[in-house]
Protein backbone atom coordinates (compact mmCIF):
# COMPACT_ATOMS: atom_id res chain seq x y z
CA UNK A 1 19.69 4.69 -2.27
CA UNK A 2 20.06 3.47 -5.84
CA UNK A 3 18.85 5.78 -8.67
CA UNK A 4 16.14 2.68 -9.47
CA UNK A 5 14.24 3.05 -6.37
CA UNK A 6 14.64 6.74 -6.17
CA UNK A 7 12.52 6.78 -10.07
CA UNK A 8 9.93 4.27 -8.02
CA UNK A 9 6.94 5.43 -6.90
CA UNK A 10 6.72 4.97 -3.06
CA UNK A 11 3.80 2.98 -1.65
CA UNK A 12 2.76 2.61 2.02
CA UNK A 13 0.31 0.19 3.22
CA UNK A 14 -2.17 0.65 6.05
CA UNK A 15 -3.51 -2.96 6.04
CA UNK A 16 -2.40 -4.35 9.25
CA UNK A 17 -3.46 -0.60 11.45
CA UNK A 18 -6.95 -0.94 8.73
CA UNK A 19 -7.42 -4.54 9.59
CA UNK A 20 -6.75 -4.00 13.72
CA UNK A 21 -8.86 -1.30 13.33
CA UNK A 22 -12.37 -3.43 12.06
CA UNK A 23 -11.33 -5.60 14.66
CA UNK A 24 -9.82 -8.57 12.17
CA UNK A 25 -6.70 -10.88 12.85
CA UNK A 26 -4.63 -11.36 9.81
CA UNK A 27 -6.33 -15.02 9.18
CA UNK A 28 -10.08 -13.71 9.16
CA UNK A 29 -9.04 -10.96 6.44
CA UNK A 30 -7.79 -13.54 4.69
CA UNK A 31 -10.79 -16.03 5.04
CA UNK A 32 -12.95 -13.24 3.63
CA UNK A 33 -10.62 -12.00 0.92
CA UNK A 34 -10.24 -16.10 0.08
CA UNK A 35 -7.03 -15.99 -0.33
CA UNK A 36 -4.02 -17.15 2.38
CA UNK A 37 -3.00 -15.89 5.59
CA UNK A 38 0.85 -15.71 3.84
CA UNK A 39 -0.62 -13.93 1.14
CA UNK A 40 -1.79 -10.60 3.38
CA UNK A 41 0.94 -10.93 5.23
CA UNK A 42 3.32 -10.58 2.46
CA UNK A 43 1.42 -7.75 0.94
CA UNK A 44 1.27 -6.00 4.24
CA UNK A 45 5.38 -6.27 4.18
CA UNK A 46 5.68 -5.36 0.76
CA UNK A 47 7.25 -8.80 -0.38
CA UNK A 48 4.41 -9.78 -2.83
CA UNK A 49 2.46 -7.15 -4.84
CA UNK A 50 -1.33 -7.39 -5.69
CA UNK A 51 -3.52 -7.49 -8.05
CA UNK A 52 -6.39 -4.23 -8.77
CA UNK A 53 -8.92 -6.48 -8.12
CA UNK A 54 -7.49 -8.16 -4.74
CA UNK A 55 -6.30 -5.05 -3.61
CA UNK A 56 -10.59 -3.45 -4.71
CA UNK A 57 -11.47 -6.64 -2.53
CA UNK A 58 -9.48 -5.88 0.62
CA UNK A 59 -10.45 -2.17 0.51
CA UNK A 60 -14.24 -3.09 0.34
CA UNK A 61 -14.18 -5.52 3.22
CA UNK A 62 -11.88 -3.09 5.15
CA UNK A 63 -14.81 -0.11 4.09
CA UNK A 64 -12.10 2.27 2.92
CA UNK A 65 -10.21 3.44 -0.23
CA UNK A 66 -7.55 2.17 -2.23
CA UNK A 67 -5.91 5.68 -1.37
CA UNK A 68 -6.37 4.91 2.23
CA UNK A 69 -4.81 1.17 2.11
CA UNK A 70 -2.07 2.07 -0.06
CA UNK A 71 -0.80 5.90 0.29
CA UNK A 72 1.34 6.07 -2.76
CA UNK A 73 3.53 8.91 -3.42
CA UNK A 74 5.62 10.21 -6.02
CA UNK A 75 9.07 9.03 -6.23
CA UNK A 76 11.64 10.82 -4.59
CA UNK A 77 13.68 11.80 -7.68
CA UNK A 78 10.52 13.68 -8.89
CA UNK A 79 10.18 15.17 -4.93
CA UNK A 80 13.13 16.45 -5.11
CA UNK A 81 13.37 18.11 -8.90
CA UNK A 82 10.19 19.91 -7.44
CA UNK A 83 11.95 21.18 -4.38
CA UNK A 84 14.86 22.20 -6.13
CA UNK A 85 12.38 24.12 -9.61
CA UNK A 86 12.20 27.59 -9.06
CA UNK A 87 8.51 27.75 -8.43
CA UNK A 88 8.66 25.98 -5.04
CA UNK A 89 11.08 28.89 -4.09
């Protein structure tokens, strides 16, 4: 893993289980969201980032949080300076 994407913050997105979940295909979120089928498929992948409000759009036709479509944690250079401090110990 390169040092760059070890000082990124990691994001996971839930849309596809959120989306199966309300009982949507892919194509209807879309048609709601008004914006195309490629587009939530390549934010579902990761390939195309989002904007706040698209992403505040998605979450309020899927009735969750943005916490709960995209689980972001902190990057794994600052996971592992707080395994290694003293105070996790």
């Amino acid at each position: 893993m390169t040092s760059n994407a070890r000082n990124k913050p990691r994001r996971e997105n839930h849309i596809a289980k959120i989306r199966r979940e309300n009982g949507l295909s892919q194509s209807a979120l879309a048609v709601l969201v008004g914006v195309s089928q490629n587009t939530i498929g390549n934010i579902k992948r990761g390939t195309q980032s989002t904007t706040v409000d698209l992403a505040l759009k998605i979450a309020l036709i899927l009735n969750v949080s943005l916490d709960e479509l995209f689980r972001i944690s902190k990057p794994q250079s600052e996971r592992e300076a707080e395994l290694d401090s003293p105070m996790s110990h």
